[in-house]
PDB file of N, CA and C in Angstrom:
ATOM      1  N   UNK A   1       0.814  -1.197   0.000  1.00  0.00           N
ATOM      2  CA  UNK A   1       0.000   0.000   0.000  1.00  0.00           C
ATOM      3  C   UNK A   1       0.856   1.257   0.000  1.00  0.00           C
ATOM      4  N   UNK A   2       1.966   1.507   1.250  1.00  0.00           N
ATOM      5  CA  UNK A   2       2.422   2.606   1.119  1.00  0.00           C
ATOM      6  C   UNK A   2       3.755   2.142  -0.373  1.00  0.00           C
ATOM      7  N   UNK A   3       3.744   1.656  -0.804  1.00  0.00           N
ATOM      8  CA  UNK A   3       4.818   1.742  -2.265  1.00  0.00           C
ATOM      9  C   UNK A   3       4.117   2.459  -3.424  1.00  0.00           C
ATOM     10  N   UNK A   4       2.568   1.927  -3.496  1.00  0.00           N
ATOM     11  CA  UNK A   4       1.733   3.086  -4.174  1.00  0.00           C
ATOM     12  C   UNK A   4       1.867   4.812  -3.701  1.00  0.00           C
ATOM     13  N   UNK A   5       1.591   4.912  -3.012  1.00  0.00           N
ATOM     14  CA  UNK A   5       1.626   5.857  -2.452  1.00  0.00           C
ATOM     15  C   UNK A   5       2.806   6.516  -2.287  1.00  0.00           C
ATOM     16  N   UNK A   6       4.218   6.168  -2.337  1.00  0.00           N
ATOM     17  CA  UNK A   6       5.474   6.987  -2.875  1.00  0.00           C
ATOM     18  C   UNK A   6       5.315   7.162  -4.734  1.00  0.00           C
ATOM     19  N   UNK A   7       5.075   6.138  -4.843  1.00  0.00           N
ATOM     20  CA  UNK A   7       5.020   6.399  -6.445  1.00  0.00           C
ATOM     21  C   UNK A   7       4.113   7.348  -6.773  1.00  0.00           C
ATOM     22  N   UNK A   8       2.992   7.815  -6.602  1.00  0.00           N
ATOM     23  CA  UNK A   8       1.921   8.488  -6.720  1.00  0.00           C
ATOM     24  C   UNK A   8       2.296   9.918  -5.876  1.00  0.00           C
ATOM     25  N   UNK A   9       3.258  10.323  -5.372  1.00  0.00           N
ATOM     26  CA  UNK A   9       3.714  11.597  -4.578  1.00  0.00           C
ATOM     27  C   UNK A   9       4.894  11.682  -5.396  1.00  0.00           C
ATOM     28  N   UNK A  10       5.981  10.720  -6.010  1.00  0.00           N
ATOM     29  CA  UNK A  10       6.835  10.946  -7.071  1.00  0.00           C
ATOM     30  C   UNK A  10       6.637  11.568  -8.449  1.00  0.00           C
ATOM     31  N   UNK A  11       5.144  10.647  -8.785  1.00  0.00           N
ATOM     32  CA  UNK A  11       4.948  11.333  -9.941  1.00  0.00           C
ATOM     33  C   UNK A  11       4.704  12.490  -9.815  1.00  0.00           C
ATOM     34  N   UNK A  12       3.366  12.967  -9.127  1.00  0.00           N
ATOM     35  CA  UNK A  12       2.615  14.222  -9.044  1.00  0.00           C
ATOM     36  C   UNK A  12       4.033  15.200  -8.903  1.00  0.00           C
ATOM     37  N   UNK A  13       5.220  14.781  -8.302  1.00  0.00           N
ATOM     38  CA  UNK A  13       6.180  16.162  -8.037  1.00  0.00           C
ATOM     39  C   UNK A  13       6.617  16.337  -9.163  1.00  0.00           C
ATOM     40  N   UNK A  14       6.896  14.867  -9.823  1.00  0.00           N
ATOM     41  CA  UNK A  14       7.528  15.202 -11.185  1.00  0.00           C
ATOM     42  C   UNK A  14       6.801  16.003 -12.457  1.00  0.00           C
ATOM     43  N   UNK A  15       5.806  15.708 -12.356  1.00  0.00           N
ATOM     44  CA  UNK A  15       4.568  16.395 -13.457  1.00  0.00           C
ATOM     45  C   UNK A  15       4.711  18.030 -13.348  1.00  0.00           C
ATOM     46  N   UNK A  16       4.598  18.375 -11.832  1.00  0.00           N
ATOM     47  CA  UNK A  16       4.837  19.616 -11.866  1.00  0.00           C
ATOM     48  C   UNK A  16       6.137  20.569 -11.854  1.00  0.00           C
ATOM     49  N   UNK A  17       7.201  19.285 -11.764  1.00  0.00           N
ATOM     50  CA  UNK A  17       8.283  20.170 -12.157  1.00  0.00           C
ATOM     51  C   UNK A  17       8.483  20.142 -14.066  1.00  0.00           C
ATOM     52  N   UNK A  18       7.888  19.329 -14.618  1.00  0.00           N
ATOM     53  CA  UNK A  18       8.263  19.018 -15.951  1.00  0.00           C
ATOM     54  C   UNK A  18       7.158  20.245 -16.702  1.00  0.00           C
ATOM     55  N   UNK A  19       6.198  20.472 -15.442  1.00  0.00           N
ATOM     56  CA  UNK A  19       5.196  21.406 -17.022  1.00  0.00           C
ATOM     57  C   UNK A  19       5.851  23.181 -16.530  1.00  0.00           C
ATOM     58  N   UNK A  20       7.206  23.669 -15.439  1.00  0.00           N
ATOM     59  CA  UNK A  20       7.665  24.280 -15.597  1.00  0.00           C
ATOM     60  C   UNK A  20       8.726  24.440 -16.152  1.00  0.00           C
ATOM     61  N   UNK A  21       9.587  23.713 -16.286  1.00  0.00           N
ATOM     62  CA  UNK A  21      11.091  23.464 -16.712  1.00  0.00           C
ATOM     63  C   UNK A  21      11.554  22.754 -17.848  1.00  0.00           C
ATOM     64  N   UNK A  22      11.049  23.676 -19.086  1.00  0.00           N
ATOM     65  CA  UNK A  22      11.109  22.829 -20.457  1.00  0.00           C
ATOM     66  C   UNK A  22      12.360  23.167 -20.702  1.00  0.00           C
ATOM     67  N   UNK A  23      13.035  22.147 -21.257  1.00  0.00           N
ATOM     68  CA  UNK A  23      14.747  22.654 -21.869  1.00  0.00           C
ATOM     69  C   UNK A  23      15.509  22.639 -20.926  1.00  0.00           C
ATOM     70  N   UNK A  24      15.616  22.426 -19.591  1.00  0.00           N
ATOM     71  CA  UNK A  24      16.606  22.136 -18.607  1.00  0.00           C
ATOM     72  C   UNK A  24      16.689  20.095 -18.592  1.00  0.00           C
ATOM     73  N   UNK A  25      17.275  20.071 -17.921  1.00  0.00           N
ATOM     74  CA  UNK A  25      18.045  18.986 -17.645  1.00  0.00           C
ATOM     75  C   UNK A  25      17.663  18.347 -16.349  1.00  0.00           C
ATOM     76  N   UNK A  26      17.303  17.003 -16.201  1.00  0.00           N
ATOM     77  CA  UNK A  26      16.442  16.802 -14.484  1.00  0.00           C
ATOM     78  C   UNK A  26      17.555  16.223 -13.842  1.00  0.00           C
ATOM     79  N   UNK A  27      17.657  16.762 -12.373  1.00  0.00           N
ATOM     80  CA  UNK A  27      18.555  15.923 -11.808  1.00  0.00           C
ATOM     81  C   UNK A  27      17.494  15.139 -10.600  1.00  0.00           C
ATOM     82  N   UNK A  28      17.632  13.690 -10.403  1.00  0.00           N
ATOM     83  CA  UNK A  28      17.073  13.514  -9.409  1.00  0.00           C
ATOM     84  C   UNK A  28      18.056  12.448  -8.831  1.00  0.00           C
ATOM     85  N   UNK A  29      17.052  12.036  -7.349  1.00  0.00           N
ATOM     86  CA  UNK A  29      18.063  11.735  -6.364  1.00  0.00           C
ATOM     87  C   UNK A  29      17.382  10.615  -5.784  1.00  0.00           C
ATOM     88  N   UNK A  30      18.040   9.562  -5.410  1.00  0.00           N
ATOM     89  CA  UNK A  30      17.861   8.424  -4.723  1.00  0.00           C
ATOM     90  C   UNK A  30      18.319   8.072  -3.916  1.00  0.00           C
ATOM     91  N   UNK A  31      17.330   8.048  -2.312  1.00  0.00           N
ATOM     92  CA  UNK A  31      17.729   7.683  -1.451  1.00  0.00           C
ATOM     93  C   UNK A  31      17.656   6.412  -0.439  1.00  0.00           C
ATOM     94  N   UNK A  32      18.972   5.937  -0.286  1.00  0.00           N
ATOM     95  CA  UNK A  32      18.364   4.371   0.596  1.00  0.00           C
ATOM     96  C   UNK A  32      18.747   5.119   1.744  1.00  0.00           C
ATOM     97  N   UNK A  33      18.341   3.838   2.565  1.00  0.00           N
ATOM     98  CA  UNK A  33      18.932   3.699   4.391  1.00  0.00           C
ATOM     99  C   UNK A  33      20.181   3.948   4.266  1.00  0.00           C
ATOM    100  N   UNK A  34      21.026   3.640   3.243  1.00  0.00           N
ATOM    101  CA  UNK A  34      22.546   3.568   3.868  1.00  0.00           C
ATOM    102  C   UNK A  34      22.935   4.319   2.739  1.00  0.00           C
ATOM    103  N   UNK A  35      22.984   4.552   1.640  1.00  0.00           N
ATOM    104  CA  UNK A  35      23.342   5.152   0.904  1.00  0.00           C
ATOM    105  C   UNK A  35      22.874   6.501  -0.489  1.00  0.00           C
ATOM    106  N   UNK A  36      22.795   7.013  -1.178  1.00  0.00           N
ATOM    107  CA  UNK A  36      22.523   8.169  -1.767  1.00  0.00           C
ATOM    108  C   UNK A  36      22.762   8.001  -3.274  1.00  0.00           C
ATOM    109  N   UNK A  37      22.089   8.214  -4.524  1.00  0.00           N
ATOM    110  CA  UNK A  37      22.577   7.779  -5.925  1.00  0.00           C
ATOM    111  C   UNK A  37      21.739   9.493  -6.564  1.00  0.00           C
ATOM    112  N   UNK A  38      22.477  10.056  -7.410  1.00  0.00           N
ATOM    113  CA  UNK A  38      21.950  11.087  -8.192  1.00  0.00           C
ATOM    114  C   UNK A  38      22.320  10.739  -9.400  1.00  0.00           C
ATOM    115  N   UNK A  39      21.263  11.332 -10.341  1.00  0.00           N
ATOM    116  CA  UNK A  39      21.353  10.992 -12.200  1.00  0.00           C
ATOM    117  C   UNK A  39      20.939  12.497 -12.629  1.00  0.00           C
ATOM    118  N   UNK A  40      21.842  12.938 -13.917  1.00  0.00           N
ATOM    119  CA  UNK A  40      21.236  14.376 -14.556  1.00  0.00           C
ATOM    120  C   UNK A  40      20.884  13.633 -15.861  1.00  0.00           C
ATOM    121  N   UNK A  41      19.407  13.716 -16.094  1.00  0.00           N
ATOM    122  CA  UNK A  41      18.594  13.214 -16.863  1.00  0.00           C
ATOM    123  C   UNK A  41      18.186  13.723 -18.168  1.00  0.00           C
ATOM    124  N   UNK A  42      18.310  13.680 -19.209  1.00  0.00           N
ATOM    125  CA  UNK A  42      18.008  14.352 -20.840  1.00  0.00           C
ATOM    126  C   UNK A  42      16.959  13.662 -20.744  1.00  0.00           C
ATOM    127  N   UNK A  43      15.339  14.602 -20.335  1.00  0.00           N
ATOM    128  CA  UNK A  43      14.110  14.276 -20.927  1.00  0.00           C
ATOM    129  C   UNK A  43      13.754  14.004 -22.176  1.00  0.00           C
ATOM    130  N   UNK A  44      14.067  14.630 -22.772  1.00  0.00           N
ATOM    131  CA  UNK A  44      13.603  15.177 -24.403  1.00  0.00           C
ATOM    132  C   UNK A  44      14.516  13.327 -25.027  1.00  0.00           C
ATOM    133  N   UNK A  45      15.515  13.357 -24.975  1.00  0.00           N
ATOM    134  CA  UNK A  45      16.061  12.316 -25.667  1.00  0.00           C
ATOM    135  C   UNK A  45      16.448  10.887 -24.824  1.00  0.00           C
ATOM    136  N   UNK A  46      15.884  11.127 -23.300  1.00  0.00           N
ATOM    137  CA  UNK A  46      15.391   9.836 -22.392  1.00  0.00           C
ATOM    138  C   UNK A  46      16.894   9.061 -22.073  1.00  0.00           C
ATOM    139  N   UNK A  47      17.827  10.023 -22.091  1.00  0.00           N
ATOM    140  CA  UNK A  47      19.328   9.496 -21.595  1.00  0.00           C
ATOM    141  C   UNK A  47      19.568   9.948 -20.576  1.00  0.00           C
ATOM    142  N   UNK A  48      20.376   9.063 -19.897  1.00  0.00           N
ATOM    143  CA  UNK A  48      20.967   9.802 -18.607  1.00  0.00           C
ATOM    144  C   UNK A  48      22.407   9.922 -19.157  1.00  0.00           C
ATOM    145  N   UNK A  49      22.717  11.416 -18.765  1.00  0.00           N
ATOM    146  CA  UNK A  49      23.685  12.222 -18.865  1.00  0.00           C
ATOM    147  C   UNK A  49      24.803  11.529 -17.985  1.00  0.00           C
ATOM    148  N   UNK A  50      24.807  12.100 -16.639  1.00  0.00           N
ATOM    149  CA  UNK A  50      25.408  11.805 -15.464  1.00  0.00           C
ATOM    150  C   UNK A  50      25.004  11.244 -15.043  1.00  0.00           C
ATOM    151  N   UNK A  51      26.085  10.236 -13.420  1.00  0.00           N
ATOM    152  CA  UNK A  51      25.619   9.463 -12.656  1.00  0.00           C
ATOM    153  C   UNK A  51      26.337   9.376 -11.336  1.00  0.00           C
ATOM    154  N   UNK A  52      26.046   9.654 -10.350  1.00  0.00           N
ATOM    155  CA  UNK A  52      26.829   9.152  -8.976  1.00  0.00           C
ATOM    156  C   UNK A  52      26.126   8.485  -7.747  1.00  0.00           C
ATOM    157  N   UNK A  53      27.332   7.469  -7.435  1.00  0.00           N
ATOM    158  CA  UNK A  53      26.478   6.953  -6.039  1.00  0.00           C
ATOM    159  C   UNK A  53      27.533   7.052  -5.385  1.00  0.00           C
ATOM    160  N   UNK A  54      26.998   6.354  -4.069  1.00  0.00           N
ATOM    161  CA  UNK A  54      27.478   6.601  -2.720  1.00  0.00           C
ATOM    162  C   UNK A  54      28.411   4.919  -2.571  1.00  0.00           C
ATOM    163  N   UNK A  55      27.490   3.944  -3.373  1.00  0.00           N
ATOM    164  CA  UNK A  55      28.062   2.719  -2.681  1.00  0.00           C
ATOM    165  C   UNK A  55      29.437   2.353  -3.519  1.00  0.00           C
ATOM    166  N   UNK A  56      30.036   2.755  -2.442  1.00  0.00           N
ATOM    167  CA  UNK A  56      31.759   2.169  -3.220  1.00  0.00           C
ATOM    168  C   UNK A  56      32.696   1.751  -1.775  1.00  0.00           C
ATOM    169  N   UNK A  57      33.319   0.838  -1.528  1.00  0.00           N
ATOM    170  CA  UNK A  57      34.054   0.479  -0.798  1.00  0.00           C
ATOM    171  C   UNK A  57      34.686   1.180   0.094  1.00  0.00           C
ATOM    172  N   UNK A  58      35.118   2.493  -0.660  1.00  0.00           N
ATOM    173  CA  UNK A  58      35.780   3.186   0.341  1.00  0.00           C
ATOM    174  C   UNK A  58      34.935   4.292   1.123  1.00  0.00           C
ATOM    175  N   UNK A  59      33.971   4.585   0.825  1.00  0.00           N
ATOM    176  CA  UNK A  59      32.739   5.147   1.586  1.00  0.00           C
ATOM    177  C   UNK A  59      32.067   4.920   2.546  1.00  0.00           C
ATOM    178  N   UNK A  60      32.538   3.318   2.875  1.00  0.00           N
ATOM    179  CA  UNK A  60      31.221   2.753   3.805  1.00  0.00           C
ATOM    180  C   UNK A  60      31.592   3.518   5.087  1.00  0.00           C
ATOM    181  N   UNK A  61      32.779   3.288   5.258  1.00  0.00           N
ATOM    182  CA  UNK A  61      33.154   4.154   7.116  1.00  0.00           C
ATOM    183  C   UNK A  61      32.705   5.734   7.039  1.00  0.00           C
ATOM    184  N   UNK A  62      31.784   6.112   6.285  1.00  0.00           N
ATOM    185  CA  UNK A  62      31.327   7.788   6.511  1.00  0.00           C
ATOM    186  C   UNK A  62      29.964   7.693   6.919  1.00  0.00           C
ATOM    187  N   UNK A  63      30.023   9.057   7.555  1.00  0.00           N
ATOM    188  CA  UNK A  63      28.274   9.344   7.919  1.00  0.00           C
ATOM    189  C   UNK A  63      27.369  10.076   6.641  1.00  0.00           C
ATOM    190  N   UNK A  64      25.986   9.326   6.739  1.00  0.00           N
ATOM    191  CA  UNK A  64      25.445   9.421   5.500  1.00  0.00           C
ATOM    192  C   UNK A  64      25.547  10.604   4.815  1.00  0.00           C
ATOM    193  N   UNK A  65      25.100  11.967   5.754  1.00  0.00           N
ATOM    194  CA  UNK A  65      25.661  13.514   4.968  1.00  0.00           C
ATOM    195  C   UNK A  65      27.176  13.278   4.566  1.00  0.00           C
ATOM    196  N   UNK A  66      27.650  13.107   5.118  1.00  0.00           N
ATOM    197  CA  UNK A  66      29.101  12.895   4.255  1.00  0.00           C
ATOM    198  C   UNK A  66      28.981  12.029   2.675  1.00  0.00           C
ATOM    199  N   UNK A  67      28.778  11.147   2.682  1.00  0.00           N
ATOM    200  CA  UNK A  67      28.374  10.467   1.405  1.00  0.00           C
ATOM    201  C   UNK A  67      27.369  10.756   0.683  1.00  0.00           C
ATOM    202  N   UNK A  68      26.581  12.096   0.860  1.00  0.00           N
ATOM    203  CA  UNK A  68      25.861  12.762   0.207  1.00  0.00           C
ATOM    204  C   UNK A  68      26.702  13.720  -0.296  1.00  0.00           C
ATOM    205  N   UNK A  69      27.316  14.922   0.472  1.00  0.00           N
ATOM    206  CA  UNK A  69      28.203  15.531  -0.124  1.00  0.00           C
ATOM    207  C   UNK A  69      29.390  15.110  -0.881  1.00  0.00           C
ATOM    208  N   UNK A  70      29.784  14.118  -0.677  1.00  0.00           N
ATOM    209  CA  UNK A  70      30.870  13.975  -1.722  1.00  0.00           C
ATOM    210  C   UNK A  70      30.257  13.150  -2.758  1.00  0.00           C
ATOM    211  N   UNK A  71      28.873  12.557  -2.857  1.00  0.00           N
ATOM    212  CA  UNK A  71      28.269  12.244  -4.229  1.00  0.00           C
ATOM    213  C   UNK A  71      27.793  13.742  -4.766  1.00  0.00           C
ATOM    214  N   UNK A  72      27.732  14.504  -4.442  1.00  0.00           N
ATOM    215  CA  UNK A  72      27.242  16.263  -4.733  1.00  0.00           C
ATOM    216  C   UNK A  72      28.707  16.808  -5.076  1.00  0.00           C
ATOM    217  N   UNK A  73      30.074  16.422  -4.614  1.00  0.00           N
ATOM    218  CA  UNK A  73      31.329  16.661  -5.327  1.00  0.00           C
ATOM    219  C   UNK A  73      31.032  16.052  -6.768  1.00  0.00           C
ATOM    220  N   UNK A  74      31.154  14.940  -6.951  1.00  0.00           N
ATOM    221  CA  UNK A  74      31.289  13.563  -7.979  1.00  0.00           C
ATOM    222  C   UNK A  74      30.541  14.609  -9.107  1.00  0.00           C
ATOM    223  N   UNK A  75      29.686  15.009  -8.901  1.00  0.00           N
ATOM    224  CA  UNK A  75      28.212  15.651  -9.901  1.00  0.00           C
ATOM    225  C   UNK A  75      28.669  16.615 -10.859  1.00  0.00           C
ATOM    226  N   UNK A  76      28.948  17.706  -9.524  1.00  0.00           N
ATOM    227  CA  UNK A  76      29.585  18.849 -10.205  1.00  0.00           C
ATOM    228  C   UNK A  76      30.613  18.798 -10.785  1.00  0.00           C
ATOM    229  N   UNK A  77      31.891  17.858 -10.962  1.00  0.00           N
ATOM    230  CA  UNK A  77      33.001  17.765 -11.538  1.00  0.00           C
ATOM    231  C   UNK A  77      32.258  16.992 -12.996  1.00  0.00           C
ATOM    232  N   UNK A  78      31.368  15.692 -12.896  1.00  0.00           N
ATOM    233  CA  UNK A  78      31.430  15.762 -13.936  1.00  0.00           C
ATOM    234  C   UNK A  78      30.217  16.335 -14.899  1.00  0.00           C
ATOM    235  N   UNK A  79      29.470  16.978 -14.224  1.00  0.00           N
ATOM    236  CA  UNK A  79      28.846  17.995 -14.742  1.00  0.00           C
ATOM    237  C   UNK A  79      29.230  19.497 -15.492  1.00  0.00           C
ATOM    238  N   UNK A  80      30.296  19.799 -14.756  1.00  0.00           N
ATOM    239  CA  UNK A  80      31.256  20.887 -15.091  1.00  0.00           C
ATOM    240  C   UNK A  80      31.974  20.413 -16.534  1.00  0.00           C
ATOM    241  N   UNK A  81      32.661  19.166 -16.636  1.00  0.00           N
ATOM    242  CA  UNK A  81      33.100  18.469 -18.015  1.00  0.00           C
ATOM    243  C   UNK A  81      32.347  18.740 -19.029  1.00  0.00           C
ATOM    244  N   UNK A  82      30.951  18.401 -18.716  1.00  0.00           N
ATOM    245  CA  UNK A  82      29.788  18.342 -19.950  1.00  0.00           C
ATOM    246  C   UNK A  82      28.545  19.425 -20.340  1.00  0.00           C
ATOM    247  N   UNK A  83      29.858  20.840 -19.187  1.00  0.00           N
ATOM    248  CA  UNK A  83      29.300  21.809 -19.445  1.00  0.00           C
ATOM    249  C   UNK A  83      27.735  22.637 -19.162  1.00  0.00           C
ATOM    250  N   UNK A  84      27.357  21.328 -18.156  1.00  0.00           N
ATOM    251  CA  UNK A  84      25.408  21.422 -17.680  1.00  0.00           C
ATOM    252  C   UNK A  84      25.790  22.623 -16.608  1.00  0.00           C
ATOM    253  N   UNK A  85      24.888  23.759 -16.579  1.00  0.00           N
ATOM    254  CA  UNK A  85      24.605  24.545 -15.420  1.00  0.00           C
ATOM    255  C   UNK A  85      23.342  24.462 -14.718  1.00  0.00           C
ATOM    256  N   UNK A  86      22.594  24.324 -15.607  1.00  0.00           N
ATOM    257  CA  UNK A  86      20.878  24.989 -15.598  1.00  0.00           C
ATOM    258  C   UNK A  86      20.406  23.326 -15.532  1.00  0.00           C
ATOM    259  N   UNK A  87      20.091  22.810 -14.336  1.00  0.00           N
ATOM    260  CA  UNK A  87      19.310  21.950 -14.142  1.00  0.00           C
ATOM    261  C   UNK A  87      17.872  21.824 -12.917  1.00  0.00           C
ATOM    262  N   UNK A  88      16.727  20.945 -13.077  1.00  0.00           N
ATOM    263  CA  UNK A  88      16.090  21.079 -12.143  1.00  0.00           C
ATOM    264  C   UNK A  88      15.846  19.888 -11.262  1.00  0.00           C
ATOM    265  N   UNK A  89      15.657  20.530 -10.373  1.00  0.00           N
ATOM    266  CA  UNK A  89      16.064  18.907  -9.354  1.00  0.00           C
ATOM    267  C   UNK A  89      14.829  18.302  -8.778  1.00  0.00           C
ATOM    268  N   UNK A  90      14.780  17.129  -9.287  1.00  0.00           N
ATOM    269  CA  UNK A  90      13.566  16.396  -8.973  1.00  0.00           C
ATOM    270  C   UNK A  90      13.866  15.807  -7.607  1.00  0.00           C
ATOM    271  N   UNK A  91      13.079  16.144  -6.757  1.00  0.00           N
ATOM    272  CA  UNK A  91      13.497  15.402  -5.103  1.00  0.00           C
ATOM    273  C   UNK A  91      12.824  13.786  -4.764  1.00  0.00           C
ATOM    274  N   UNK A  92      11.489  13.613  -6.289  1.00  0.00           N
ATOM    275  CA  UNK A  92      10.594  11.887  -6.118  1.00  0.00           C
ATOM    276  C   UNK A  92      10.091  12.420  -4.493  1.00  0.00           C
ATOM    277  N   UNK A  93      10.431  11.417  -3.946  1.00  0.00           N
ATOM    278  CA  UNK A  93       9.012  11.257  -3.324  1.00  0.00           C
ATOM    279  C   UNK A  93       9.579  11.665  -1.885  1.00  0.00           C
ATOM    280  N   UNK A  94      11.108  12.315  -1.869  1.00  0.00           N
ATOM    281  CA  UNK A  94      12.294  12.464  -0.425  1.00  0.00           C
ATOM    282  C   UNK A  94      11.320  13.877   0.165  1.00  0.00           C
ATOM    283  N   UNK A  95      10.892  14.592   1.247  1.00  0.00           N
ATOM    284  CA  UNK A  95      11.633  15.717   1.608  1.00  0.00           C
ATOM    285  C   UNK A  95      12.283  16.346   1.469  1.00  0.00           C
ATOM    286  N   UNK A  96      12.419  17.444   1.478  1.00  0.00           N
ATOM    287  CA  UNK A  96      13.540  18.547   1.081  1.00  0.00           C
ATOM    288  C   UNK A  96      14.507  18.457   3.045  1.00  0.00           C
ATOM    289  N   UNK A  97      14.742  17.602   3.033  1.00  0.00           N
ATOM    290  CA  UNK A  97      15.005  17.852   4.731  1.00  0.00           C
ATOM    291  C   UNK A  97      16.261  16.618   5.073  1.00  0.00           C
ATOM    292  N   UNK A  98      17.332  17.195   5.542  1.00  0.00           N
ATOM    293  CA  UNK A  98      18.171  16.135   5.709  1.00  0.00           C
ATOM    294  C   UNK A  98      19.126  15.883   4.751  1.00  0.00           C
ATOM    295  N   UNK A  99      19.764  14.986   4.531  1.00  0.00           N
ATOM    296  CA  UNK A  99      20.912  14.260   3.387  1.00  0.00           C
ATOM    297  C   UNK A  99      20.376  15.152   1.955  1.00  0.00           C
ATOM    298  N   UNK A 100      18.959  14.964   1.468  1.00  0.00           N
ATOM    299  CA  UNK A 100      18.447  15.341   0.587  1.00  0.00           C
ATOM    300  C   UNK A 100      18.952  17.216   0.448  1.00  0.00           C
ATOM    301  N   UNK A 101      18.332  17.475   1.378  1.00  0.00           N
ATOM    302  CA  UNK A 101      18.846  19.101   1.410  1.00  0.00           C
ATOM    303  C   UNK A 101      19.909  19.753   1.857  1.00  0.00           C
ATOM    304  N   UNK A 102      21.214  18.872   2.341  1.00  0.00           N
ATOM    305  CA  UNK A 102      22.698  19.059   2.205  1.00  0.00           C
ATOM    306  C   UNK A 102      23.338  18.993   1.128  1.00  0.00           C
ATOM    307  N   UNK A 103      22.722  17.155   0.147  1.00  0.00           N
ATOM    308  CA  UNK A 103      22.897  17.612  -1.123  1.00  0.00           C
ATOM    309  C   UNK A 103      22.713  18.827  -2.079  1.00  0.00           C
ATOM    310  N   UNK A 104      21.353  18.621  -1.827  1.00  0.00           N
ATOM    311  CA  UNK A 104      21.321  20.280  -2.906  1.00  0.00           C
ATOM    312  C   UNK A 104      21.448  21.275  -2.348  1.00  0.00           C
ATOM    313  N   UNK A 105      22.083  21.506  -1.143  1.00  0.00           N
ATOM    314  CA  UNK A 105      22.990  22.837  -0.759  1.00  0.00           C
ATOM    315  C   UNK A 105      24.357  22.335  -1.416  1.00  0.00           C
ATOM    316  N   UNK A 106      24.868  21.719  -1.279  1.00  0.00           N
ATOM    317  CA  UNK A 106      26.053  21.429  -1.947  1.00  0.00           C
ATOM    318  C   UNK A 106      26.446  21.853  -3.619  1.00  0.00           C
ATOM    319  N   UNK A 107      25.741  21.156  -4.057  1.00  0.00           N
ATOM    320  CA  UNK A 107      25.647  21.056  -5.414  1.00  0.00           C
ATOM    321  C   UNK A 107      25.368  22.752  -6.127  1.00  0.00           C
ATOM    322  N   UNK A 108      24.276  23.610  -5.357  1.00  0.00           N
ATOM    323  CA  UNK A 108      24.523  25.108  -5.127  1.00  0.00           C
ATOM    324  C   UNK A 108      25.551  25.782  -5.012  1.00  0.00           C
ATOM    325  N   UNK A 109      26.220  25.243  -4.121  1.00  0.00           N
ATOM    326  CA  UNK A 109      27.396  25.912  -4.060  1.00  0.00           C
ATOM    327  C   UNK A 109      28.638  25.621  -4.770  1.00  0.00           C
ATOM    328  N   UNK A 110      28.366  24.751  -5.419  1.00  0.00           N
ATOM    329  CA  UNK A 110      29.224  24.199  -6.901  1.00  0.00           C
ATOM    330  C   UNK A 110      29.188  24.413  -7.989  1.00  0.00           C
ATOM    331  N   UNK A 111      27.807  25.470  -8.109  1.00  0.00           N
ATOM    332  CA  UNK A 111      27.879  26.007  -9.549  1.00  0.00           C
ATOM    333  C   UNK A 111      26.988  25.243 -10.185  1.00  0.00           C
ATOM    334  N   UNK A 112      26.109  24.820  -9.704  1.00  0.00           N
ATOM    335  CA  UNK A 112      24.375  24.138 -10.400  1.00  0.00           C
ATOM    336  C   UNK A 112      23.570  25.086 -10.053  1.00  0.00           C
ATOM    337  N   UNK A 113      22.497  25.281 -10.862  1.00  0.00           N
ATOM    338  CA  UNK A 113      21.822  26.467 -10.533  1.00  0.00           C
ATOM    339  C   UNK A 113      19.907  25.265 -10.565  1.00  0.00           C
ATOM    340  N   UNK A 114      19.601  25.651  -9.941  1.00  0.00           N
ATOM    341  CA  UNK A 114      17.771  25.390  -9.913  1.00  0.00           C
ATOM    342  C   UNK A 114      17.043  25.993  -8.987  1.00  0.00           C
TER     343      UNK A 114
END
């Protein structure tokens, strides 16, 4: 029951970020219990651009904001490569509160703009 019900609060956020933000680039974000994954998404041509996660070997000994911010490093470097500024950030079905909103303070202060 409640898995409907994230999906159905994912979409509805996504709908309304997509009927403002034509021609930008989506970044969204995935969050587990233990770890953090972000993708910058080409709507229009249904590719993912970029990609970072959290689960890598040498990460596990950090606290989860920590492995949020340095997946919010990972982004902007290779986002900066491929030249993306102007993206909008899909949050699915998270809160803006916590890991979620350290990330995208981070990523702000790296020179992503939304």
């Amino acid at each position: 029951m409640s898995n409907i019900l994230y999906r159905k609060r994912a979409q509805r956020v996504r709908r309304k970020l997509k009927k403002y933000n034509k021609g930008r680039f989506r970044l969204t974000v995935y969050r587990s219990s233990k770890n953090i994954s972000a993708q910058i998404i080409d709507d229009i041509n249904k590719k993912t651009l970029i990609s970072s996660t959290s689960n890598k070997k040498d990460s596990k000994n950090k606290k989860k904001v920590d492995r949020s911010l340095e997946v919010a490093q990972i982004l902007i470097k290779k986002a900066a490569e491929k030249k993306i500024t102007k993206v909008y950030f899909d949050r699915g079905r998270y809160k803006y509160h916590g890991r979620i909103k350290s990330f995208a303070e981070a990523l702000r202060k790296g020179g992503l703009t939304f």
